[in-house]
C-alpha atoms as a PDB file:
ATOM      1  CA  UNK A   1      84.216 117.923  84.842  1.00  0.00           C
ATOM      2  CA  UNK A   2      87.717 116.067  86.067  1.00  0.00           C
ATOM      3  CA  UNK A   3      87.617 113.671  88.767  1.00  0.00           C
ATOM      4  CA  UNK A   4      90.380 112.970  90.908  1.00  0.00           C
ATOM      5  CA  UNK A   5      91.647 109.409  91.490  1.00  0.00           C
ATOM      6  CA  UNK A   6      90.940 107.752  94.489  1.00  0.00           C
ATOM      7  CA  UNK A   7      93.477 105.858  96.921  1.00  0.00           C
ATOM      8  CA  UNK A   8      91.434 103.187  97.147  1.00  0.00           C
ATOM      9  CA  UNK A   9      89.793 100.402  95.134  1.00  0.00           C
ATOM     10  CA  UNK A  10      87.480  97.603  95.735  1.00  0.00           C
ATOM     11  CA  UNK A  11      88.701  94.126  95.417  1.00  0.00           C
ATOM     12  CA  UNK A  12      86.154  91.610  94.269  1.00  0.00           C
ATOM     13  CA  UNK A  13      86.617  88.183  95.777  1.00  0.00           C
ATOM     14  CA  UNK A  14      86.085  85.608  93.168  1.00  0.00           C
ATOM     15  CA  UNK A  15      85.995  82.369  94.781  1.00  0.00           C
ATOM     16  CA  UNK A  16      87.356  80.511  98.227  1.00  0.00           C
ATOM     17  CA  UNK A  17      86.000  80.878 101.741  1.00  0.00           C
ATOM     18  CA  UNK A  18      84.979  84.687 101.241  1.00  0.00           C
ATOM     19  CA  UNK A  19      83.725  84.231  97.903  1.00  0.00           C
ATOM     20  CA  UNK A  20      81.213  86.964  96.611  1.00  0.00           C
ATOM     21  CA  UNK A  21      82.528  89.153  99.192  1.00  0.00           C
ATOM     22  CA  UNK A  22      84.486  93.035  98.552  1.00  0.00           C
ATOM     23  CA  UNK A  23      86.419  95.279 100.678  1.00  0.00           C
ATOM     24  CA  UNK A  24      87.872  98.564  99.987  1.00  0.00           C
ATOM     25  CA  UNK A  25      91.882  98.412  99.986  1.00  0.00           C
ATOM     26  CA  UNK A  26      94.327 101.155  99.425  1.00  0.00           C
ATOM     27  CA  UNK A  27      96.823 101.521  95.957  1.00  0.00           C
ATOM     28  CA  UNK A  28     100.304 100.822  96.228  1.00  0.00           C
ATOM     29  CA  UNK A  29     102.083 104.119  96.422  1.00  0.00           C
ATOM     30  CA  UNK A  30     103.367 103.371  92.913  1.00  0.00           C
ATOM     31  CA  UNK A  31      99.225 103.232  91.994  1.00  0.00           C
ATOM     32  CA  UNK A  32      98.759 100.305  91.045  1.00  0.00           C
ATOM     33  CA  UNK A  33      96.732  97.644  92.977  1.00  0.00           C
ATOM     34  CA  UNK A  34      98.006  95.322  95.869  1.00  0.00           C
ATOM     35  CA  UNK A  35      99.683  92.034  94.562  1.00  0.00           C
ATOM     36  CA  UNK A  36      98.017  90.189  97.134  1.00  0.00           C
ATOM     37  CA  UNK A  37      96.059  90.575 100.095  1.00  0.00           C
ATOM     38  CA  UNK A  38      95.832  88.875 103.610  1.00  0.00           C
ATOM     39  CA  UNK A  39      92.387  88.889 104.668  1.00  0.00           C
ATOM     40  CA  UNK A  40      91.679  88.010 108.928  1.00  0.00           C
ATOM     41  CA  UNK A  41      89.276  85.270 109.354  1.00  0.00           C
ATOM     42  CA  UNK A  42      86.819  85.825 112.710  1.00  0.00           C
ATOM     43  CA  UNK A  43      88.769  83.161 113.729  1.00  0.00           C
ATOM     44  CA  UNK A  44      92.026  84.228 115.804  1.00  0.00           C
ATOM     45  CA  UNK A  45      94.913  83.262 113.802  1.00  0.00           C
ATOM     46  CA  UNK A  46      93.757  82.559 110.636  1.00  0.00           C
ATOM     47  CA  UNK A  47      94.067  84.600 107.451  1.00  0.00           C
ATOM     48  CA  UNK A  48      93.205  84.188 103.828  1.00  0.00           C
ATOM     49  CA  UNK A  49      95.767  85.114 101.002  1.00  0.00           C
ATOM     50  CA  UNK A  50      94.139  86.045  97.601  1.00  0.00           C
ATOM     51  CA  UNK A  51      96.526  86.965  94.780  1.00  0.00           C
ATOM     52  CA  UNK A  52      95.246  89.521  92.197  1.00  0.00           C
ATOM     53  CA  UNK A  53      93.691  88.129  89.196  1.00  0.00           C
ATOM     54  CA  UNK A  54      93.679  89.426  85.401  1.00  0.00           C
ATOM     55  CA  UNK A  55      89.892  91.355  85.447  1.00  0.00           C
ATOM     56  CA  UNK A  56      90.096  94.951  86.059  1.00  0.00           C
ATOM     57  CA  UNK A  57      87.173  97.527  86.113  1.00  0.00           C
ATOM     58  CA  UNK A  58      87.295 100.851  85.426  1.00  0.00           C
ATOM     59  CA  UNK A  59      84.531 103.672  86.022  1.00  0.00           C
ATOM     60  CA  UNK A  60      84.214 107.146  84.749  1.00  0.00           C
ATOM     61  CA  UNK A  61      85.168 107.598  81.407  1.00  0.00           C
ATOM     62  CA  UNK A  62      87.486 104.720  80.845  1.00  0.00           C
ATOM     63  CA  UNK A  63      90.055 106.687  80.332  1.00  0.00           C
ATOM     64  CA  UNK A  64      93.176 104.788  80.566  1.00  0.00           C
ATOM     65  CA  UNK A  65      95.258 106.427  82.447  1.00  0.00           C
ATOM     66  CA  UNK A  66      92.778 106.554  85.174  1.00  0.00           C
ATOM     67  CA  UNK A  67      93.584 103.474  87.867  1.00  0.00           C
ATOM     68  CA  UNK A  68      90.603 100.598  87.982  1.00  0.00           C
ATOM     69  CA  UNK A  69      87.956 100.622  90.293  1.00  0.00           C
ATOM     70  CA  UNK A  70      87.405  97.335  90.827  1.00  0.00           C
ATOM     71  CA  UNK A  71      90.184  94.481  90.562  1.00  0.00           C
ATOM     72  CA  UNK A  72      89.446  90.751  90.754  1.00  0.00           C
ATOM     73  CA  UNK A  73      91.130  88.292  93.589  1.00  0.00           C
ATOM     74  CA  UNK A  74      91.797  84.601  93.534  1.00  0.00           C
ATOM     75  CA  UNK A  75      91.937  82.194  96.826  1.00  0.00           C
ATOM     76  CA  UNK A  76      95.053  80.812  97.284  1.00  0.00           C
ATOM     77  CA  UNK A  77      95.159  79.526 101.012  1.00  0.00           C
ATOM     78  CA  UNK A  78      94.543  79.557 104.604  1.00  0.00           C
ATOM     79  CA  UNK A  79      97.507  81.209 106.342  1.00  0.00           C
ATOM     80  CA  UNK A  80      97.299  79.956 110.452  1.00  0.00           C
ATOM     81  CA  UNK A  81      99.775  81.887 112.976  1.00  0.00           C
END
Protein backbone atom coordinates (compact mmCIF):
# COMPACT_ATOMS: atom_id res chain seq x y z
CA UNK A 1 0.00 0.00 0.00
CA UNK A 2 1.40 3.78 -0.97
CA UNK A 3 1.25 6.43 1.48
CA UNK A 4 1.05 9.89 0.66
CA UNK A 5 3.48 12.47 2.09
CA UNK A 6 2.46 14.63 4.64
CA UNK A 7 2.83 18.61 4.80
CA UNK A 8 4.01 18.48 7.96
CA UNK A 9 6.86 17.17 10.11
CA UNK A 10 7.81 17.16 13.67
CA UNK A 11 10.77 19.08 14.77
CA UNK A 12 12.62 17.66 17.72
CA UNK A 13 14.14 20.28 19.97
CA UNK A 14 17.53 19.21 20.99
CA UNK A 15 18.70 21.47 23.57
CA UNK A 16 18.06 25.34 24.91
CA UNK A 17 15.11 26.65 26.88
CA UNK A 18 12.51 24.19 25.15
CA UNK A 19 14.72 21.35 25.17
CA UNK A 20 13.01 17.82 24.88
CA UNK A 21 10.11 19.53 23.51
CA UNK A 22 8.34 18.86 19.55
CA UNK A 23 5.87 20.64 17.55
CA UNK A 24 4.41 19.85 14.29
CA UNK A 25 5.57 22.49 11.49
CA UNK A 26 4.67 22.63 7.89
CA UNK A 27 7.38 21.80 4.67
CA UNK A 28 8.60 24.49 2.68
CA UNK A 29 6.64 24.49 -0.52
CA UNK A 30 9.83 23.28 -2.21
CA UNK A 31 9.45 20.06 0.53
CA UNK A 32 12.01 20.27 2.30
CA UNK A 33 12.05 21.27 6.03
CA UNK A 34 12.08 24.90 7.52
CA UNK A 35 15.69 26.39 7.84
CA UNK A 36 14.83 27.73 11.04
CA UNK A 37 12.08 28.28 13.24
CA UNK A 38 10.87 31.11 15.65
CA UNK A 39 9.25 29.59 18.49
CA UNK A 40 6.84 32.29 21.01
CA UNK A 41 7.84 32.08 24.53
CA UNK A 42 4.57 32.51 27.13
CA UNK A 43 6.27 35.47 27.69
CA UNK A 44 5.00 38.52 25.42
CA UNK A 45 7.77 39.43 23.23
CA UNK A 46 10.06 36.86 23.39
CA UNK A 47 10.83 34.17 20.83
CA UNK A 48 13.30 31.38 20.44
CA UNK A 49 15.21 30.80 17.05
CA UNK A 50 16.40 27.15 16.48
CA UNK A 51 18.26 26.46 13.23
CA UNK A 52 17.85 22.94 11.71
CA UNK A 53 20.41 20.50 12.63
CA UNK A 54 22.03 17.48 10.54
CA UNK A 55 19.65 14.33 12.11
CA UNK A 56 16.79 13.48 10.02
CA UNK A 57 14.18 10.63 10.59
CA UNK A 58 12.35 8.97 8.26
CA UNK A 59 9.26 6.50 8.76
CA UNK A 60 7.59 4.11 6.45
CA UNK A 61 9.75 2.34 4.33
CA UNK A 62 12.74 4.57 4.20
CA UNK A 63 12.39 5.12 0.99
CA UNK A 64 14.38 8.02 -0.03
CA UNK A 65 12.53 9.97 -1.86
CA UNK A 66 9.97 10.13 0.80
CA UNK A 67 10.55 13.62 3.01
CA UNK A 68 11.70 12.89 6.92
CA UNK A 69 9.45 12.70 9.62
CA UNK A 70 11.24 13.97 12.18
CA UNK A 71 14.14 16.69 11.80
CA UNK A 72 16.43 17.79 14.64
CA UNK A 73 16.70 21.69 15.90
CA UNK A 74 19.49 23.51 17.62
CA UNK A 75 19.02 26.71 20.11
CA UNK A 76 20.50 29.55 18.86
CA UNK A 77 18.95 32.58 20.86
CA UNK A 78 16.38 34.55 22.53
CA UNK A 79 14.84 36.96 20.01
CA UNK A 80 12.93 40.03 22.34
CA UNK A 81 10.55 42.54 20.28
Amino acid sequence: MATSLSGTYTAKLTDGPLEGKTITTPFLESGEPQPRLEIPAESDGKRYLYARGTALEFGGDGDSGHQPTAVDYRYLEAVFD
